[in-house]
N, C-alpha and C. Protein backbone atom coordinates (compact mmCIF):
# COMPACT_ATOMS: atom_id res chain seq x y z
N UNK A 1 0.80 -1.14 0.00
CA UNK A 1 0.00 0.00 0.00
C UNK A 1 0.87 1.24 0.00
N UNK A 2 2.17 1.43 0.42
CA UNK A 2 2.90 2.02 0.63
C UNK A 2 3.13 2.23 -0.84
N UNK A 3 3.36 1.56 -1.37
CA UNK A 3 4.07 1.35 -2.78
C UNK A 3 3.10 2.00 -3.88
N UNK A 4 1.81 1.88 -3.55
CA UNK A 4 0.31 2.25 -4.23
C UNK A 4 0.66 3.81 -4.10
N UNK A 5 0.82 4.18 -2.95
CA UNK A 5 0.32 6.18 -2.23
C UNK A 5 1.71 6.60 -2.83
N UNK A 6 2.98 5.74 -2.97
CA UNK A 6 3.72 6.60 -3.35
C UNK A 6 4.01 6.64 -4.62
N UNK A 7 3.82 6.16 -5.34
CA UNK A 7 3.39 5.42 -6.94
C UNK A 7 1.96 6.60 -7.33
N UNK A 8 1.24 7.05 -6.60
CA UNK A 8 0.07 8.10 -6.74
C UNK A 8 0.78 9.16 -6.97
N UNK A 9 0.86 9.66 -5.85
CA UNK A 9 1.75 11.13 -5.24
C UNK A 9 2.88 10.84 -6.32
N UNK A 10 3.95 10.34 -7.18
CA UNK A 10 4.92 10.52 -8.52
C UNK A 10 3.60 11.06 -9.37
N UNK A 11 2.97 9.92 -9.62
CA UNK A 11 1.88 9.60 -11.20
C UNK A 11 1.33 11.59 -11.15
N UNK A 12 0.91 12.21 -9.67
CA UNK A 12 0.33 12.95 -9.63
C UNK A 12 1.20 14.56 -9.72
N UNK A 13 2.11 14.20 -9.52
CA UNK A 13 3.28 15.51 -9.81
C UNK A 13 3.47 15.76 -7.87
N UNK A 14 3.64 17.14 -8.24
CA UNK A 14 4.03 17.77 -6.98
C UNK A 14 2.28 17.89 -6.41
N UNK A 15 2.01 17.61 -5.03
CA UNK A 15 0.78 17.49 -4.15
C UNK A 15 0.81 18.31 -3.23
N UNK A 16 0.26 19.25 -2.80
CA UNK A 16 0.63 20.10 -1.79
C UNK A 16 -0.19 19.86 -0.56
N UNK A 17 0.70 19.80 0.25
CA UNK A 17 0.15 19.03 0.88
C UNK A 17 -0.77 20.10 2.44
N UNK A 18 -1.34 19.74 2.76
CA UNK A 18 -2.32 20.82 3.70
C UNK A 18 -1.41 21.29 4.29
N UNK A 19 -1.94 22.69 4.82
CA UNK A 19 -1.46 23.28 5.99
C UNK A 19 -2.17 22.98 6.93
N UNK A 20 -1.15 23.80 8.34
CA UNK A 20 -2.05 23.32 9.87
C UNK A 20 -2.71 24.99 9.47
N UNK A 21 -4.11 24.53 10.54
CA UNK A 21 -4.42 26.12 10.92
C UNK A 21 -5.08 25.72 11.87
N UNK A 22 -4.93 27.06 12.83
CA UNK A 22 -5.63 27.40 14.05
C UNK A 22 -6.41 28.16 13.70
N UNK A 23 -7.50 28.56 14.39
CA UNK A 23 -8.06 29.73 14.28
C UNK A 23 -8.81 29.92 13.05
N UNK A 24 -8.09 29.23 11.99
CA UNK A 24 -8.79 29.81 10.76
C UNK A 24 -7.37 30.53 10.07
N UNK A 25 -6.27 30.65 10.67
CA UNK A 25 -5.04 31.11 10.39
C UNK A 25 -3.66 30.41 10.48
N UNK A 26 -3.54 30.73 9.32
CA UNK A 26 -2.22 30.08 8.97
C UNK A 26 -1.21 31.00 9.55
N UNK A 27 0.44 29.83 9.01
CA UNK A 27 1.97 30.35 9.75
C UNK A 27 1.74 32.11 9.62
N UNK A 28 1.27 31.97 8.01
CA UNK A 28 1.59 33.46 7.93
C UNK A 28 0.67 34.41 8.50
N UNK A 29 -0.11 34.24 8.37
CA UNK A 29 -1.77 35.06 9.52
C UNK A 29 -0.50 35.31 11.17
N UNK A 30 -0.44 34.12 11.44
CA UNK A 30 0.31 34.38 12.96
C UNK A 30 1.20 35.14 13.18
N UNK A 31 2.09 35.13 12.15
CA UNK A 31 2.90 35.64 11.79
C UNK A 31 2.60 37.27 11.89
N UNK A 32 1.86 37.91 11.19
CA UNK A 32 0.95 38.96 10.83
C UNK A 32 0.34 38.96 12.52
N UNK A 33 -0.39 38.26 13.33
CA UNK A 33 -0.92 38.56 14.53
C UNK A 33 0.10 39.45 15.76
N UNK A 34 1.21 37.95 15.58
CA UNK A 34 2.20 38.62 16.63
C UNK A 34 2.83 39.65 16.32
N UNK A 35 3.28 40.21 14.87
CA UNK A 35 3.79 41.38 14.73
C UNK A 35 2.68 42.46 15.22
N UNK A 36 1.60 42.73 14.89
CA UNK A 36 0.99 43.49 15.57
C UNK A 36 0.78 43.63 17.01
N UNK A 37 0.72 42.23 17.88
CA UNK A 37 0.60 42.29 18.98
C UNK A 37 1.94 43.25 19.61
N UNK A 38 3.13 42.83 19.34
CA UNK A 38 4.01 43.32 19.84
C UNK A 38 4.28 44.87 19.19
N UNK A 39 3.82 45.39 17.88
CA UNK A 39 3.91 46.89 18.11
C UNK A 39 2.47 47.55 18.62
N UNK A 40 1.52 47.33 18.94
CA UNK A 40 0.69 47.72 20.17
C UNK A 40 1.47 47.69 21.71
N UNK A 41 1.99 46.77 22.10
CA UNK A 41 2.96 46.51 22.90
C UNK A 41 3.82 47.51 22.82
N UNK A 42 4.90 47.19 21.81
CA UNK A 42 5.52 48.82 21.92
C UNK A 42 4.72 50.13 22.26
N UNK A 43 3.77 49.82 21.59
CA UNK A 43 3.21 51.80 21.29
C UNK A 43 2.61 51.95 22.93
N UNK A 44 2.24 51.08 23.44
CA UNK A 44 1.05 51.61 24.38
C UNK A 44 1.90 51.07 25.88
N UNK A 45 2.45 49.94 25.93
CA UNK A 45 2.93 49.42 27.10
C UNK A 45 4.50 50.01 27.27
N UNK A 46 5.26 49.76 26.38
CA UNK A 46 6.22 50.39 26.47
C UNK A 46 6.65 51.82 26.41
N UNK A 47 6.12 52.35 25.35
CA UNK A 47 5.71 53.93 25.11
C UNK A 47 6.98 54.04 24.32
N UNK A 48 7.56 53.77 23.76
CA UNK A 48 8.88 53.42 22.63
C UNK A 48 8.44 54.95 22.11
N UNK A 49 7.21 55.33 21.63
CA UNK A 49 7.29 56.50 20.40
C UNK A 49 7.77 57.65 21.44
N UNK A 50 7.44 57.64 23.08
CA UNK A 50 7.00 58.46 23.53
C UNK A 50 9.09 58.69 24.20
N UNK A 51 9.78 57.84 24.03
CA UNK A 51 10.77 57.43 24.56
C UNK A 51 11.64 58.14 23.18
N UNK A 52 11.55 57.59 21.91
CA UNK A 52 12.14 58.09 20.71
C UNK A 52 12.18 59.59 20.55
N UNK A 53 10.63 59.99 20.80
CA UNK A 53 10.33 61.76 20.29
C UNK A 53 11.20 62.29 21.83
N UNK A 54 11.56 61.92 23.27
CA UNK A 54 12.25 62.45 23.90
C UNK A 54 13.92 62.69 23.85
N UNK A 55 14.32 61.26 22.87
CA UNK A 55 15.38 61.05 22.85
C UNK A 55 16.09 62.32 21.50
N UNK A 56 14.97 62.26 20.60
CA UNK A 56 14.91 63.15 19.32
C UNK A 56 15.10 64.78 20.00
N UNK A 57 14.47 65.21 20.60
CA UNK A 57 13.90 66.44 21.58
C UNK A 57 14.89 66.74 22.26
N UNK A 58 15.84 65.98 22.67
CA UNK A 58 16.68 66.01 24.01
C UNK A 58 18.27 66.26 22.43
N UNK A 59 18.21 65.45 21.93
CA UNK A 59 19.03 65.56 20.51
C UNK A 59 19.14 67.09 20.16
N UNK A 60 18.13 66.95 19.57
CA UNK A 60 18.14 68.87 19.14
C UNK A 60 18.30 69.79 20.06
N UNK A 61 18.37 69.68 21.08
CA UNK A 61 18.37 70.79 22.31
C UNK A 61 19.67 70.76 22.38
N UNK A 62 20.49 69.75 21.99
CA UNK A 62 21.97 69.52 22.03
C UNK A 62 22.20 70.27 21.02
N UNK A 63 21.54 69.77 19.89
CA UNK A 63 22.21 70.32 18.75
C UNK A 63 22.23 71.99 18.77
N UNK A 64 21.15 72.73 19.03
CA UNK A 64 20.38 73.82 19.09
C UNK A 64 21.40 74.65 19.90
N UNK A 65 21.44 73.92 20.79
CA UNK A 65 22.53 74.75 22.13
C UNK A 65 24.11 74.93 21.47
N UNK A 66 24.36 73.51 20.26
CA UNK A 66 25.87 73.72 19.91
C UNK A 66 25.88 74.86 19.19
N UNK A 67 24.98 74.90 18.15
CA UNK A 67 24.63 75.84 17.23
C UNK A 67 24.72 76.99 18.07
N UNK A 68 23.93 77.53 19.18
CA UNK A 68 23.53 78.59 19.50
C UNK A 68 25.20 79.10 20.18
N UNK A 69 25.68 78.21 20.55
CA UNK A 69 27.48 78.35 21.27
C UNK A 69 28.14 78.54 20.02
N UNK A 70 28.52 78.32 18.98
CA UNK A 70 28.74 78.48 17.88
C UNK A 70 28.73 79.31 17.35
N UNK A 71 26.99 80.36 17.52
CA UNK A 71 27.01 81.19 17.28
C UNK A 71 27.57 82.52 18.03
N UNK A 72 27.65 82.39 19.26
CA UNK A 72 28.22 82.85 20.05
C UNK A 72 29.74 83.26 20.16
N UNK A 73 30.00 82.53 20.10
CA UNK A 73 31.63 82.62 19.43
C UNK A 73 31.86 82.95 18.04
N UNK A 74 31.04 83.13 17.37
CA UNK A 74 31.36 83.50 15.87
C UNK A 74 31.10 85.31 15.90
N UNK A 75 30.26 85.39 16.71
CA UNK A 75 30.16 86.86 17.02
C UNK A 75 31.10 87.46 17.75
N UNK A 76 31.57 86.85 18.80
CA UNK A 76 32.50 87.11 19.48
C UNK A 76 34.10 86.92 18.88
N UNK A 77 34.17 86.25 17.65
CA UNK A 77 35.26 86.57 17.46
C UNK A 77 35.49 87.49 15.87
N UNK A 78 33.75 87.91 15.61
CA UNK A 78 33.99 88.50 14.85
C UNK A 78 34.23 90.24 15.32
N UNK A 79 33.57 90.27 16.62
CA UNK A 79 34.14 91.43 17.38
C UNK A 79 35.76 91.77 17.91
N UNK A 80 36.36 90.80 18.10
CA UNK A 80 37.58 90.77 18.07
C UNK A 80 38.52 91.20 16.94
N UNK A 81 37.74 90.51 15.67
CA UNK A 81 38.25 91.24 14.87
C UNK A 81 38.01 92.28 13.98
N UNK A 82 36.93 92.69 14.58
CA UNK A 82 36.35 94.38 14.36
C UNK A 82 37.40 94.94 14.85
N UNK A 83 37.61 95.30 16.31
CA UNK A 83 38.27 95.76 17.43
C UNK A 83 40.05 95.62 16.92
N UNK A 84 40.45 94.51 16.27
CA UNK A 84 42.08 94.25 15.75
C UNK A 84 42.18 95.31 14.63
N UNK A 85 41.45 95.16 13.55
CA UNK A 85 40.90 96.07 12.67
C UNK A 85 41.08 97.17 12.83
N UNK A 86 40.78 97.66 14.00
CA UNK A 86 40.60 99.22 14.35
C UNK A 86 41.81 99.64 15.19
N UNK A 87 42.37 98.44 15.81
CA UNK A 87 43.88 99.35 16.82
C UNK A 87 44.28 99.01 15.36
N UNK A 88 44.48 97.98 14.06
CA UNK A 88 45.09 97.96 13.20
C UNK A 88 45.37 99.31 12.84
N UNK A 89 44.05 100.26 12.06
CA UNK A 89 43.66 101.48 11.62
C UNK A 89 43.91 102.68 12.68
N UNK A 90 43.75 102.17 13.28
CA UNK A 90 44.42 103.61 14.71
C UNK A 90 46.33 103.39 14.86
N UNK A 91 47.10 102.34 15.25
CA UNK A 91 48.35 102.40 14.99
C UNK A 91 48.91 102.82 13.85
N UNK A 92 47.99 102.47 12.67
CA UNK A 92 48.41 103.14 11.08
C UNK A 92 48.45 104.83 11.47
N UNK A 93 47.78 105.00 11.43
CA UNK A 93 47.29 106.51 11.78
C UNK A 93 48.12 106.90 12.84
N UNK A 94 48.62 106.56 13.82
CA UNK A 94 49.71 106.95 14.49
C UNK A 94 50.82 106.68 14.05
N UNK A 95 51.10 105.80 13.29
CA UNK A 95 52.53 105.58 12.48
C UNK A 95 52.90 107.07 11.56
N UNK A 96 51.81 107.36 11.19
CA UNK A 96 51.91 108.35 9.83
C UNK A 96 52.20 109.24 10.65
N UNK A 97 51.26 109.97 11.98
CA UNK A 97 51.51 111.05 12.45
C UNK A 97 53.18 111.34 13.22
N UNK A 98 53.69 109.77 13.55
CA UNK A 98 54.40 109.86 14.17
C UNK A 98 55.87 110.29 13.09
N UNK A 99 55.63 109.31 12.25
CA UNK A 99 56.16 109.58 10.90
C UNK A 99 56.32 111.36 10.20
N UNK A 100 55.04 111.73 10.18
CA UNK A 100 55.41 113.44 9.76
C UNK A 100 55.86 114.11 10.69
N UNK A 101 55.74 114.14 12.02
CA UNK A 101 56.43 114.65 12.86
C UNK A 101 57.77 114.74 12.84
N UNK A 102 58.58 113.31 12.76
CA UNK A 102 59.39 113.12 12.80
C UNK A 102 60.30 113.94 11.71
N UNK A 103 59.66 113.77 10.16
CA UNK A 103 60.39 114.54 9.21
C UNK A 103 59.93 115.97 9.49
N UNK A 104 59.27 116.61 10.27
CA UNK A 104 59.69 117.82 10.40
C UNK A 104 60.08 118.31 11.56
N UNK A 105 60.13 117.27 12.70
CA UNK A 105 61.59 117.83 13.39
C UNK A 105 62.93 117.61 12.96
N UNK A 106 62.64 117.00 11.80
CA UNK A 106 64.31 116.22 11.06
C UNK A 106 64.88 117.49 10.06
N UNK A 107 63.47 118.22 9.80
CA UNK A 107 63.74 119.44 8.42
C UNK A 107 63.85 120.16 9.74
N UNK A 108 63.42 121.08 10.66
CA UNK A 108 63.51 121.88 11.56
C UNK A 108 65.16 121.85 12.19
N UNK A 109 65.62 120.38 11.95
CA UNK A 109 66.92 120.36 13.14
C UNK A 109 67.79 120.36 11.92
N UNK A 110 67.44 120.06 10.92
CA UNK A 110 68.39 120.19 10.01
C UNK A 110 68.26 121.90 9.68
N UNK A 111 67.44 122.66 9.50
CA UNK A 111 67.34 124.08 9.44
C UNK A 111 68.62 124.61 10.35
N UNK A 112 67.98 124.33 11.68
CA UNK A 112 68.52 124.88 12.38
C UNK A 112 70.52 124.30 12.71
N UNK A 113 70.52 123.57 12.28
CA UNK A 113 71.87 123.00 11.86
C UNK A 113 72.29 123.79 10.83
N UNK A 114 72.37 123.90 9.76
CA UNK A 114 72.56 125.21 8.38
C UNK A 114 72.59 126.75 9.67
N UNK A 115 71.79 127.13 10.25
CA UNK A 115 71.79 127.84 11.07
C UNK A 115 72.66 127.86 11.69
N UNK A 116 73.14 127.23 12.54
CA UNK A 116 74.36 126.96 13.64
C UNK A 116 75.82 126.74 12.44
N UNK A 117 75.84 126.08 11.86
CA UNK A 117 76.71 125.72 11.05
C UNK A 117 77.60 127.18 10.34
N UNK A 118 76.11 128.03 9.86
CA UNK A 118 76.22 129.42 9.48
C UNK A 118 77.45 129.96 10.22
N UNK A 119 76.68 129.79 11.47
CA UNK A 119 77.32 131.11 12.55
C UNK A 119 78.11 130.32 13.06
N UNK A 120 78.39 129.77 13.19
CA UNK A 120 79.72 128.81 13.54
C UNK A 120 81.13 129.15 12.22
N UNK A 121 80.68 129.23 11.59
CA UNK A 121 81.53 129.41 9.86
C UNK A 121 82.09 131.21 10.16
N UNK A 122 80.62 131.81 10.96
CA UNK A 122 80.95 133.40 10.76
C UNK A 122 82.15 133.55 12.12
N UNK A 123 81.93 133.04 13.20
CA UNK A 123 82.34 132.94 14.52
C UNK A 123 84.03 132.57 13.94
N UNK A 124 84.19 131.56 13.24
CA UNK A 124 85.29 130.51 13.06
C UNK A 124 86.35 131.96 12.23
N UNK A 125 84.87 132.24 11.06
CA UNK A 125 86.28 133.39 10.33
C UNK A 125 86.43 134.35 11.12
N UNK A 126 85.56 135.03 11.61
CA UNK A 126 86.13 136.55 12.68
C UNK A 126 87.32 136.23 13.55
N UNK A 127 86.87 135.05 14.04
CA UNK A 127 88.44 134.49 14.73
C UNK A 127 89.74 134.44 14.13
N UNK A 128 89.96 133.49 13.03
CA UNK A 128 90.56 133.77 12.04
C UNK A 128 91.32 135.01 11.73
N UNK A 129 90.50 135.33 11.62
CA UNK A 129 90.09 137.46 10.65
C UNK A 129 90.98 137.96 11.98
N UNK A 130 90.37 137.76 13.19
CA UNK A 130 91.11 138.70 14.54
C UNK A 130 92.31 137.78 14.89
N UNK A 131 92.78 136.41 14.62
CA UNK A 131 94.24 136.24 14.94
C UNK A 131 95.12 136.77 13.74
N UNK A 132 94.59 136.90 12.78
CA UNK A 132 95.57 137.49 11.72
C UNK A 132 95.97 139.02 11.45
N UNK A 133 94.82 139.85 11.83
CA UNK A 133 94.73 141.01 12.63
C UNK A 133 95.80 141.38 13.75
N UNK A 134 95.81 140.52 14.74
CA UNK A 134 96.96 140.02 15.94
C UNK A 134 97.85 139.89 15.72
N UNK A 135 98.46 139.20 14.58
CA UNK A 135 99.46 138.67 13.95
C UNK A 135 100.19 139.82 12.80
N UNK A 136 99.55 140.23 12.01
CA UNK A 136 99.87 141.36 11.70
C UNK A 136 100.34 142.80 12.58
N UNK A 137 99.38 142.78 13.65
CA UNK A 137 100.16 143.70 14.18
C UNK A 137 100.64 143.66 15.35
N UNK A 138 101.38 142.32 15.38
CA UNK A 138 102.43 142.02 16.14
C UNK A 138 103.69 142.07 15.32
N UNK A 139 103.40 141.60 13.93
CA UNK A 139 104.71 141.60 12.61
C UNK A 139 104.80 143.07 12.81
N UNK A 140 104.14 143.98 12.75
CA UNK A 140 104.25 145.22 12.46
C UNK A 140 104.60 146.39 13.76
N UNK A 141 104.33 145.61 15.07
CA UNK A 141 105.19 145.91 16.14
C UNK A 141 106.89 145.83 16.41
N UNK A 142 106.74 144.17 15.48
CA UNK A 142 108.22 143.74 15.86
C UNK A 142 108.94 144.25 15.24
N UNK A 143 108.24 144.45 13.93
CA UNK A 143 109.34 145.16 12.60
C UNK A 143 109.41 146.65 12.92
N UNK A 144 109.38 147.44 13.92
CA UNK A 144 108.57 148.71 14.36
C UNK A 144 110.29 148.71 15.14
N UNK A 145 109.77 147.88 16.10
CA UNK A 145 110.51 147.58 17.15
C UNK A 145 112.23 147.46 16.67
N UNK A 146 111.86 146.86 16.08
CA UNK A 146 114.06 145.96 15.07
C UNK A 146 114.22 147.28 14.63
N UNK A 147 113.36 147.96 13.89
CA UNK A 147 113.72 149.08 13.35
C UNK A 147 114.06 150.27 14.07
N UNK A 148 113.52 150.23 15.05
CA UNK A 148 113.97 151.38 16.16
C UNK A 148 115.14 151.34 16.88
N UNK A 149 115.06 149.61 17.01
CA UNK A 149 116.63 149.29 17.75
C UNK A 149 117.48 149.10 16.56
N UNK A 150 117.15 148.89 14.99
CA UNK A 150 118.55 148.90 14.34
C UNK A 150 118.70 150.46 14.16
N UNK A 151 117.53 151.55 14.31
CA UNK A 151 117.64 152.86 14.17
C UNK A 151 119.01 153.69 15.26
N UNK A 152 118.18 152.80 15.91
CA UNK A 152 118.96 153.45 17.80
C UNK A 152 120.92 153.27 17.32
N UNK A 153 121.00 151.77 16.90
CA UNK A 153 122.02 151.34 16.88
C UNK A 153 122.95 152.43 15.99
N UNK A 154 122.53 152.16 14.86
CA UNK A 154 122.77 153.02 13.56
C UNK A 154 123.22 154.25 14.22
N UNK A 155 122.44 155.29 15.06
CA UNK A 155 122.40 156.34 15.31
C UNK A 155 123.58 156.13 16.46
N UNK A 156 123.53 155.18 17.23
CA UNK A 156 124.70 155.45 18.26
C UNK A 156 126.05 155.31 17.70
N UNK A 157 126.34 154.57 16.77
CA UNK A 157 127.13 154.32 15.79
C UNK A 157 127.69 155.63 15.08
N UNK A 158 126.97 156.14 14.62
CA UNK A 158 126.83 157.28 13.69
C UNK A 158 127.67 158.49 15.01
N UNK A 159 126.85 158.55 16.05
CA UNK A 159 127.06 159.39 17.11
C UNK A 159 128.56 158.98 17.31
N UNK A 160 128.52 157.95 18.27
CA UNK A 160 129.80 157.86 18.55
C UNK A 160 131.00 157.60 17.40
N UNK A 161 130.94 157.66 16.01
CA UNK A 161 131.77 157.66 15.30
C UNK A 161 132.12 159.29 14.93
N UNK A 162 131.15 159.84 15.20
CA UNK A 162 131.14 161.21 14.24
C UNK A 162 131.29 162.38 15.55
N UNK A 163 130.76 162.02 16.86
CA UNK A 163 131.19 162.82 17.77
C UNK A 163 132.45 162.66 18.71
N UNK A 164 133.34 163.15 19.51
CA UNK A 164 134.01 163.10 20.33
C UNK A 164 133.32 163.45 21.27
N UNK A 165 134.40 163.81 22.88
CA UNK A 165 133.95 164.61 23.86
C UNK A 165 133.47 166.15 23.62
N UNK A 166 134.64 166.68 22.78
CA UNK A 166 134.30 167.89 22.52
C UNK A 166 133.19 168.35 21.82
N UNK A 167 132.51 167.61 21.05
CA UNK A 167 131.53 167.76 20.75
C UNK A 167 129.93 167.43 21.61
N UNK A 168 130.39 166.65 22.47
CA UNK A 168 129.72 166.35 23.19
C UNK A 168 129.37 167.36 24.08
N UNK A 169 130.53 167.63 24.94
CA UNK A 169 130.68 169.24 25.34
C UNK A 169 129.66 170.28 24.71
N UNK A 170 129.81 170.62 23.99
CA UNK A 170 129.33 171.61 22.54
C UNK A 170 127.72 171.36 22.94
N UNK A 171 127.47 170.06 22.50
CA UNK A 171 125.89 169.53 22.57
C UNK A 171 125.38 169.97 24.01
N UNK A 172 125.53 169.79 24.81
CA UNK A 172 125.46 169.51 26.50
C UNK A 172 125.11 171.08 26.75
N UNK A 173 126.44 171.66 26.46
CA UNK A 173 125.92 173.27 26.46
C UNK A 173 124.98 173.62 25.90
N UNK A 174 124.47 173.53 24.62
CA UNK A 174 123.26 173.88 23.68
C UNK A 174 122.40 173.36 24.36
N UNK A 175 121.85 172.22 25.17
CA UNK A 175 120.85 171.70 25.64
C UNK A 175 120.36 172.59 26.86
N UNK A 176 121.89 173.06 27.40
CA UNK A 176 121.57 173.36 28.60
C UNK A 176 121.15 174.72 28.59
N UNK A 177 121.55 176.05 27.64
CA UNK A 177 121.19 176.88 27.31
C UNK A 177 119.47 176.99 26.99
N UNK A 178 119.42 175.82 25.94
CA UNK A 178 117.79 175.73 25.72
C UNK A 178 116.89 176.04 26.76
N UNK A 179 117.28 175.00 27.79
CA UNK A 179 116.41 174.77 28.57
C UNK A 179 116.55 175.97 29.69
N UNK A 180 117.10 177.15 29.84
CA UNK A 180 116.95 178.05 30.51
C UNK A 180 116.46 178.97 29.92
């Protein structure tokens, strides 16, 4: 008989053979049951959505807050470099002033250098001018002087060659006459 049912089931091709069912539902129905059972389960016993939208909520408040720190510092360092910017533009501006100043105490001291230099040049020749002045008429003392003593000489020379006593005599009387 064995040999009969399985000799059928060839002759008959592929036989499919029943399913079980419970209920009126098959593997796959159950299948389909318990998945629903258990996301009711989730939704209502567990509260999973209510757990997700906090976890989501609690997320963005993170995020929101990085952002908002973020922004915070982006302002803050764009004030910083407003503020660099501006001692930038204010040290410029003191460079320059310090800068023209400088070339016109540099033209002023140089003026006044040409100035000094001037009178230093006038000071230097009058000096000059008055030792040569000095010098001249010290040449013109000395040569004054040689000349008086080669005069003197000359003349005593002259005297005592050309006078005697007796003439001397002679003179002495005439003086002395004068003077009475």
């Amino acid at each position: 008989m064995h040999t009969a049912l399985i000799a059928l089931i060839e002759a008959a091709g592929e036989v499919a053979a029943p399913e079980p069912k419970l209920l009126g539902l098959d593997a796959e129905g159950w299948v389909y049951v318990g998945l629903t059972i258990f996301l009711l389960l989730a939704l209502f016993v567990a509260k999973a959505p209510k757990k997700i939208t906090d976890a989501l909520d609690a997320r963005i408040a993170d995020t929101r807050k990085a952002l908002d720190e973020a922004q915070a510092i982006r302002a803050e360092a764009e004030k910083l470099l407003a503020e660099a910017k501006a001692k930038t533009a204010a040290v410029a501006e003191e460079t320059g002033a310090i800068l023209a100043q400088a070339e016109a105490e540099a033209k002023s001291l140089v003026a006044q250098a040409e100035i000094d230099v001037a009178a230093l040049i006038g000071r230097r020749t009058q000096t000059a001018q008055d030792k040569i002045a000095a010098a001249e008429r010290a040449a013109v003392a000395d040569v004054r002087a040689r000349a008086a003593n080669a005069a003197t000489a000359a003349a005593r020379k002259l005297i005592v060659d050309g006078h005697g006593a007796v003439q001397d005599k002679a003179l002495v009387s005439d003086a002395i006459t004068t003077l009475n």
